[in-house]
C-alpha atoms as a PDB file:
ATOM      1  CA  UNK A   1     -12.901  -7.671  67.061  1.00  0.00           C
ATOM      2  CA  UNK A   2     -10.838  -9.209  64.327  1.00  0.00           C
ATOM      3  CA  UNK A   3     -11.075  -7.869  60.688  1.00  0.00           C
ATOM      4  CA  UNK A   4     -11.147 -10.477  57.959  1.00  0.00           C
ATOM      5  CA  UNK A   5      -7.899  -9.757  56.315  1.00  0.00           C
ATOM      6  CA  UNK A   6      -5.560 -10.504  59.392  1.00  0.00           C
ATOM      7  CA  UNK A   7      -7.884 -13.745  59.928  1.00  0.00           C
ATOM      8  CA  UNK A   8      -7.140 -14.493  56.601  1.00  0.00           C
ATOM      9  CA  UNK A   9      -3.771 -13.659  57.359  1.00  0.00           C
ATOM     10  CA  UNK A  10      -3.433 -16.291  60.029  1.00  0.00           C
ATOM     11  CA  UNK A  11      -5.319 -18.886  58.050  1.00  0.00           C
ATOM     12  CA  UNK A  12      -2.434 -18.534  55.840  1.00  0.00           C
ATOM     13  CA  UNK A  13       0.310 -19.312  58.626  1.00  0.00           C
ATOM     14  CA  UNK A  14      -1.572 -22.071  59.730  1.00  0.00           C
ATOM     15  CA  UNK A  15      -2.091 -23.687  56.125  1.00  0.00           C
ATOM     16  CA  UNK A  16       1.882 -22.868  55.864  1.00  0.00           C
ATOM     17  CA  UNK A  17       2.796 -24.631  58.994  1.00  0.00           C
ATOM     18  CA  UNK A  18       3.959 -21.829  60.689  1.00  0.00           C
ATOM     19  CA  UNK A  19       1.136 -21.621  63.041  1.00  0.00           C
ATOM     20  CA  UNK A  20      -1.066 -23.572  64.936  1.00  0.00           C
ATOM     21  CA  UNK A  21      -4.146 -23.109  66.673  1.00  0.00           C
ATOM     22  CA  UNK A  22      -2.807 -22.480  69.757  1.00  0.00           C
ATOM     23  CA  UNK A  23      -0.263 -19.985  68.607  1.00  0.00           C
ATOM     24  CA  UNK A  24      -3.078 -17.972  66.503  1.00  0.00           C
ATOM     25  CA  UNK A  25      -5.363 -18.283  69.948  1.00  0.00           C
ATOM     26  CA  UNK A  26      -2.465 -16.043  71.574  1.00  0.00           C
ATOM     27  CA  UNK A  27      -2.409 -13.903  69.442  1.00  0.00           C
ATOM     28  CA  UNK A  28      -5.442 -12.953  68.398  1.00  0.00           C
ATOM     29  CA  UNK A  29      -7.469 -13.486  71.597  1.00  0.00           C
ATOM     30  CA  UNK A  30      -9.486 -15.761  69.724  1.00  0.00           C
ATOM     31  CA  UNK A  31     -10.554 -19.244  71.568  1.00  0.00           C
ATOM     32  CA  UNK A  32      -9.041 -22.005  69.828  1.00  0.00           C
ATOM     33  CA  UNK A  33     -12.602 -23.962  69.087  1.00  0.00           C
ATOM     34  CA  UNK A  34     -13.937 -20.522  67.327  1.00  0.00           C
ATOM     35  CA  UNK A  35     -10.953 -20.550  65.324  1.00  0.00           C
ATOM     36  CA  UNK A  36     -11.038 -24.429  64.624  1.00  0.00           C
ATOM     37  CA  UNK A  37     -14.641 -24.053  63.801  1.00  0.00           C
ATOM     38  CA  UNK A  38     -14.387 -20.650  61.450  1.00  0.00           C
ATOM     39  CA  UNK A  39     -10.876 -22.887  59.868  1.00  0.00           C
ATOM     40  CA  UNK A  40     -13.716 -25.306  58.605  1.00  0.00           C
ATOM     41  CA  UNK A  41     -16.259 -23.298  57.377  1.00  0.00           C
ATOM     42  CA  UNK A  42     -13.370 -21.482  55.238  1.00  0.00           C
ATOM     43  CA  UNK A  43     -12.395 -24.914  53.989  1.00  0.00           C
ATOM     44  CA  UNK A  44     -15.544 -26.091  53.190  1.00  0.00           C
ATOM     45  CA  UNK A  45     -16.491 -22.908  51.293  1.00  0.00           C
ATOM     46  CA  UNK A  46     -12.675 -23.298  49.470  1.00  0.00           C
ATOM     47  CA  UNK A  47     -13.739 -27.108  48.745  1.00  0.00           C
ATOM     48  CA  UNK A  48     -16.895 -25.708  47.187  1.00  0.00           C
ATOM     49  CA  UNK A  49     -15.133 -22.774  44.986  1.00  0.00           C
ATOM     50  CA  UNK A  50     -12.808 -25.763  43.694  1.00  0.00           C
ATOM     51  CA  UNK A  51     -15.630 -28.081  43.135  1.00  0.00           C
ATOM     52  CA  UNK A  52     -17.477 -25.594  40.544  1.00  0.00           C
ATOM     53  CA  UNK A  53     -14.240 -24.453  39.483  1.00  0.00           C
ATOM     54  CA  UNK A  54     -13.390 -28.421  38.307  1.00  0.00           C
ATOM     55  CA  UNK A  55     -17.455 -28.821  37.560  1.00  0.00           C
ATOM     56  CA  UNK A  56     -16.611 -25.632  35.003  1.00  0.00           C
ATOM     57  CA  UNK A  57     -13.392 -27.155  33.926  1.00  0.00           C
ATOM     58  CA  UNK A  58     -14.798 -30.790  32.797  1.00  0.00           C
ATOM     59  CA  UNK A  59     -17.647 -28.929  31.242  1.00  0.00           C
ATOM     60  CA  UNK A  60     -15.178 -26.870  28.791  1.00  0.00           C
ATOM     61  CA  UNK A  61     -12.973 -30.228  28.618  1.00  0.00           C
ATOM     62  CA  UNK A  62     -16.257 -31.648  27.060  1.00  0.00           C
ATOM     63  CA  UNK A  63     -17.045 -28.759  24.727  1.00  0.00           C
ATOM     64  CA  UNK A  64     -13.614 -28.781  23.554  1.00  0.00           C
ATOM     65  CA  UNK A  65     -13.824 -32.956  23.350  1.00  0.00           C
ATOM     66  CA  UNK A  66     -16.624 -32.156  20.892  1.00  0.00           C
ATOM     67  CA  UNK A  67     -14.912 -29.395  18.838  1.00  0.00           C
ATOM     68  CA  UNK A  68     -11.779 -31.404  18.138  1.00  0.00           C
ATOM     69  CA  UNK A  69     -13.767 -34.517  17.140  1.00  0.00           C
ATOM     70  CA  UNK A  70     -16.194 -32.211  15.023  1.00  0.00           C
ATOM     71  CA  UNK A  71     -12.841 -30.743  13.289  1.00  0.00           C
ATOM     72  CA  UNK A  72     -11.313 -34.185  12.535  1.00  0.00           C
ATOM     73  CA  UNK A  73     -14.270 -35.544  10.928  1.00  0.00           C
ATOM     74  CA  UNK A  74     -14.061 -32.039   8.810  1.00  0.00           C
ATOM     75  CA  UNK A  75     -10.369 -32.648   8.113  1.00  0.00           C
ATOM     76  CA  UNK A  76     -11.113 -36.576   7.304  1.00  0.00           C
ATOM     77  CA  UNK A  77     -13.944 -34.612   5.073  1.00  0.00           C
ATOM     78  CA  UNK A  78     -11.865 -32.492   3.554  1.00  0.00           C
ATOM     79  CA  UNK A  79      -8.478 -35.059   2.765  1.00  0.00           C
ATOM     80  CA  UNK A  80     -10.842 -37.266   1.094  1.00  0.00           C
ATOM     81  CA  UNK A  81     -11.954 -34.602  -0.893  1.00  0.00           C
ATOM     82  CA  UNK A  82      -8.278 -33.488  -1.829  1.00  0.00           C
ATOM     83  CA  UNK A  83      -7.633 -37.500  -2.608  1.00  0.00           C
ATOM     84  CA  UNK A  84     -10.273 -37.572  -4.828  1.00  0.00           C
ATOM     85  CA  UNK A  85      -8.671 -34.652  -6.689  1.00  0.00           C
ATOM     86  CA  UNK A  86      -5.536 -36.285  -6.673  1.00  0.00           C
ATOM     87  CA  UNK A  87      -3.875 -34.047  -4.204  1.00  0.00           C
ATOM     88  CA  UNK A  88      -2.153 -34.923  -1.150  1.00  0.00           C
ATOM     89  CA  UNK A  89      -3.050 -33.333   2.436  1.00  0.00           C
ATOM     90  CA  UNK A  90       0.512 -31.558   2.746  1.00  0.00           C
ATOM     91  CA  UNK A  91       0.083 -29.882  -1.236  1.00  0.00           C
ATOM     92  CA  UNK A  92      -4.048 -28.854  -0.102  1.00  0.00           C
ATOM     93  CA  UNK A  93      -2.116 -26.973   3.055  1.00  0.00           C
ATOM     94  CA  UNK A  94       0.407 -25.681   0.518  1.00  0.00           C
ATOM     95  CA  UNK A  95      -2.543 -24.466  -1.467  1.00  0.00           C
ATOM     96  CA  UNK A  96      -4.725 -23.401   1.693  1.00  0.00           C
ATOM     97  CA  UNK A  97      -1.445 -21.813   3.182  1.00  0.00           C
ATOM     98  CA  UNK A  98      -1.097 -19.493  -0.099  1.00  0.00           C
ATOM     99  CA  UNK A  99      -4.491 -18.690  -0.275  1.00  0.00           C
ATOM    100  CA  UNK A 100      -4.906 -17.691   2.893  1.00  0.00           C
ATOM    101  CA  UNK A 101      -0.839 -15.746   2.449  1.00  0.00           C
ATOM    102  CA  UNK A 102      -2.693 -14.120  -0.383  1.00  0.00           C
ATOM    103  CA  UNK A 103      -6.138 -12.448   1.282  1.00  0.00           C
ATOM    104  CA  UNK A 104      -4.401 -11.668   4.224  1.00  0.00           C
ATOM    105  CA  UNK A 105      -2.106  -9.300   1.150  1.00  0.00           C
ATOM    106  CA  UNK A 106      -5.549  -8.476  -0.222  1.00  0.00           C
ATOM    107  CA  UNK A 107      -6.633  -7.294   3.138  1.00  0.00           C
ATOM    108  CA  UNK A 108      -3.419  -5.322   3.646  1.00  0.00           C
ATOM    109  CA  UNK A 109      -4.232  -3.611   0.425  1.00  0.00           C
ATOM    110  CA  UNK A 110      -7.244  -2.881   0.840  1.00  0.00           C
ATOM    111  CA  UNK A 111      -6.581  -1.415   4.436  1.00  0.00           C
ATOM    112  CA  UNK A 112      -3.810   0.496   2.542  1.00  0.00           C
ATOM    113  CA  UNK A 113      -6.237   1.833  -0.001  1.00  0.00           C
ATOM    114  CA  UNK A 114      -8.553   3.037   2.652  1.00  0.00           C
ATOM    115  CA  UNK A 115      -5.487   4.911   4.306  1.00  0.00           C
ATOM    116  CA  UNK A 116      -4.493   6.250   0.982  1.00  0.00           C
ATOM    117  CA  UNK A 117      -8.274   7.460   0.226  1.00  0.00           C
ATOM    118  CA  UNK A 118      -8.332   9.235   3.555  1.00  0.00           C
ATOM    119  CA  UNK A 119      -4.865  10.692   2.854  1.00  0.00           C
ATOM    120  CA  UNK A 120      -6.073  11.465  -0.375  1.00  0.00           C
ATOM    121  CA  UNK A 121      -9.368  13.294   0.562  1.00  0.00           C
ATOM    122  CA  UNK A 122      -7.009  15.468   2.947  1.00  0.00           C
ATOM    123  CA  UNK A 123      -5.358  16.173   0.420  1.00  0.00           C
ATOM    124  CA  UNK A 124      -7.823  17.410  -1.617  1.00  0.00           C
ATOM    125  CA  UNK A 125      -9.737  19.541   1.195  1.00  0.00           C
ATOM    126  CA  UNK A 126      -5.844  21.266   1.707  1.00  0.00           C
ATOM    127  CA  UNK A 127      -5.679  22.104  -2.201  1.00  0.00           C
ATOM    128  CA  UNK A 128      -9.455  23.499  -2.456  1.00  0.00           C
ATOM    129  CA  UNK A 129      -8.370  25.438   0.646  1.00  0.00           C
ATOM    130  CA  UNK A 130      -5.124  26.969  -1.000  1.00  0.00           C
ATOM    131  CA  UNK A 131      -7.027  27.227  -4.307  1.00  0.00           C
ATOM    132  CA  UNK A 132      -9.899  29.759  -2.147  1.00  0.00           C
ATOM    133  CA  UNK A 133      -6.383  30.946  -0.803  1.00  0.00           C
ATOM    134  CA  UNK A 134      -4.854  31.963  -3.628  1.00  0.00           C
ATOM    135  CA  UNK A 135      -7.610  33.097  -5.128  1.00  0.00           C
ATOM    136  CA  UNK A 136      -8.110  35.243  -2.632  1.00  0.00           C
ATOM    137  CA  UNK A 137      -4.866  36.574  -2.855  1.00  0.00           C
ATOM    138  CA  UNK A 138      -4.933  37.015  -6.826  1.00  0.00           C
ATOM    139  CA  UNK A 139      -8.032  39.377  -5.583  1.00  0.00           C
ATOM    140  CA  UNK A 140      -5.800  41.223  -3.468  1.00  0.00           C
ATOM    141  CA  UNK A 141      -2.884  41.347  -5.967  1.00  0.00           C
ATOM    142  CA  UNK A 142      -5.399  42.419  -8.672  1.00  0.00           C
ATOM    143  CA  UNK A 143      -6.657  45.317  -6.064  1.00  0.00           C
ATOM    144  CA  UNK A 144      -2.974  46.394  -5.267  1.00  0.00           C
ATOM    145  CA  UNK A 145      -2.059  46.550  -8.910  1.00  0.00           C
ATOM    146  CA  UNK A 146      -4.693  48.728  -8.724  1.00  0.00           C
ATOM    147  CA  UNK A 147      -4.283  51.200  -5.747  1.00  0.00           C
ATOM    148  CA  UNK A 148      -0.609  51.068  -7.323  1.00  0.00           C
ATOM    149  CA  UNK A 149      -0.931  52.168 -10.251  1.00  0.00           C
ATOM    150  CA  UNK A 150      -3.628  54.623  -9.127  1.00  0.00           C
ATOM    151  CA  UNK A 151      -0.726  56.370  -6.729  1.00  0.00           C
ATOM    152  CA  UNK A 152       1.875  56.167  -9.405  1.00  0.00           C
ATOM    153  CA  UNK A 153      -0.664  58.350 -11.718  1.00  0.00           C
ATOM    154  CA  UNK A 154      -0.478  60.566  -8.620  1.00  0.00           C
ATOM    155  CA  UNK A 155       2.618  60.608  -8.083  1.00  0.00           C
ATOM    156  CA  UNK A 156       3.278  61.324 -12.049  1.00  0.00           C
ATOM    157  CA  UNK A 157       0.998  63.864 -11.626  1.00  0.00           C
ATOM    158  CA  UNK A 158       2.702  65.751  -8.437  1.00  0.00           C
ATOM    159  CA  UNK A 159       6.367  65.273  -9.834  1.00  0.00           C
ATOM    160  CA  UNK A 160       5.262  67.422 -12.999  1.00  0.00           C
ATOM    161  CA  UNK A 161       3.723  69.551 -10.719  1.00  0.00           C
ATOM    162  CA  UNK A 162       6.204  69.893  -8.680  1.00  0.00           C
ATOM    163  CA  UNK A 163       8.905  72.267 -10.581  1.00  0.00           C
ATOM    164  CA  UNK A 164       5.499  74.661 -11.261  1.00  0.00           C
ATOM    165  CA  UNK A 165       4.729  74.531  -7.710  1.00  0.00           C
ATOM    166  CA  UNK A 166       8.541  75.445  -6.784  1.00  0.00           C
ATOM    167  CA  UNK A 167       8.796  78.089  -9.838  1.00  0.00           C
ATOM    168  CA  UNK A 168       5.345  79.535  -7.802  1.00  0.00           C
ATOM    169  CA  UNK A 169       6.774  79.060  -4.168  1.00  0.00           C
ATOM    170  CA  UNK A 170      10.179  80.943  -5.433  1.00  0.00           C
ATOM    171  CA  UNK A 171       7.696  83.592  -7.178  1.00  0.00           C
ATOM    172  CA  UNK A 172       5.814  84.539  -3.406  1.00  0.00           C
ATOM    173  CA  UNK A 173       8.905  84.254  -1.788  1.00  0.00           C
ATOM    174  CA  UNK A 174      10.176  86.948  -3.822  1.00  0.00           C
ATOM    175  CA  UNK A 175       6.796  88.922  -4.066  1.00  0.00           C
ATOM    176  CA  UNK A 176       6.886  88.390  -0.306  1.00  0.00           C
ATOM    177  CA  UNK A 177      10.668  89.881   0.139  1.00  0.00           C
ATOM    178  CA  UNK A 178       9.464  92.866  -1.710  1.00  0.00           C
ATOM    179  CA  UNK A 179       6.263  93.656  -0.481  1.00  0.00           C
ATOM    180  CA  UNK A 180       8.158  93.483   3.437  1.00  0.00           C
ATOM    181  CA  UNK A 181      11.071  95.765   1.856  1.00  0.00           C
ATOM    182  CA  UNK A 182       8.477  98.013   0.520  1.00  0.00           C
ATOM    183  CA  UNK A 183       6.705  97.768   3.832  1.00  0.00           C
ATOM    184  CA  UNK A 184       9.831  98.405   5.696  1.00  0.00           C
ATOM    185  CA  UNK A 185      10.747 101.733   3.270  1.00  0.00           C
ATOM    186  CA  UNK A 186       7.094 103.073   4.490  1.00  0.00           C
ATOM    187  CA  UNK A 187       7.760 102.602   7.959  1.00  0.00           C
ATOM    188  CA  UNK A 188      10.596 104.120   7.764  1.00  0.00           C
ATOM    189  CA  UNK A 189       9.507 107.183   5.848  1.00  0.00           C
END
């Protein structure tokens, strides 16, 4: 059996001219009247696609008849109006041209704005964040400060105790010398 693509395939070579019926017959094992006959259903079905395809085409040709004619009677509308005023068609472009030259800067702007108000709220959630930050930290530097000067009052405190402390240490030292010589003279006695 013969899969669709290399039918397709030989449908090709035969539209081409590179093929004919009896060639694709030989090749594919097909008999040439199957092929001739499966050739015209695959025309007629490709006459059909093309036929809605134009049917589709003259349809938007007629839409887009309508449009134009529907825009020129605006434009005819709209150039009387500007005649009336005194203006010509090509200074109402100028006009229309700047107008529209100006919103499209008005949109930019306002698109810009936007960015800068999202920037700006970033911004703003990043300060309150380092304000909680460093308030957090003035907390800690306050507690420090604290602690700090708590061990500095100690160590105040044991560097004027220290030279008592030695004075005492020196004192049992010697106390300690002579109650082991005194011990020793016992022993010895």
């Amino acid at each position: 059996m013969i899969d669709r693509e290399d039918l397709e395939r030989a449908y090709r070579l035969l539209d081409e001219g590179r093929a004919s019926f009896r060639d694709l017959e030989s090749k594919l094992g097909i008999p040439k009247s199957t092929l001739h006959r499966w050739y015209i259903k695959r025309l007629d079905e490709r006459i059909e696609e093309r036929r809605r395809v134009l049917a589709d085409l003259e349809q938007s040709l007629s839409k887009l008849r309508e449009e134009y004619f529907a825009l020129k009677r605006e434009v005819d509308a709209i150039e009387a109006t500007f005649k009336l005023q005194g203006i010509t068609l090509k200074e109402a472009v100028k006009i229309v041209k700047n107008i529209r030259d100006l919103r499209a800067e008005r949109d930019s702007l306002k698109n810009e704005v936007a960015r800068l108000k999202v920037e700006l709220a970033g911004w703003r959630d990043r300060l309150n964040k380092l304000k909680s930050r460093l308030s957090a930290l003035e907390g800690d530097e306050k507690m420090l400060i604290e602690t700090l000067s708590e061990y500095y009052s100690q160590l105040d405190y044991y560097q004027r105790l220290l030279p008592q402390l030695k004075q005492e240490e020196r004192q049992l030292r010697a106390s300690i010398k002579a109650l082991r010589l005194r011990q020793g003279l016992k022993a010895k006695r």
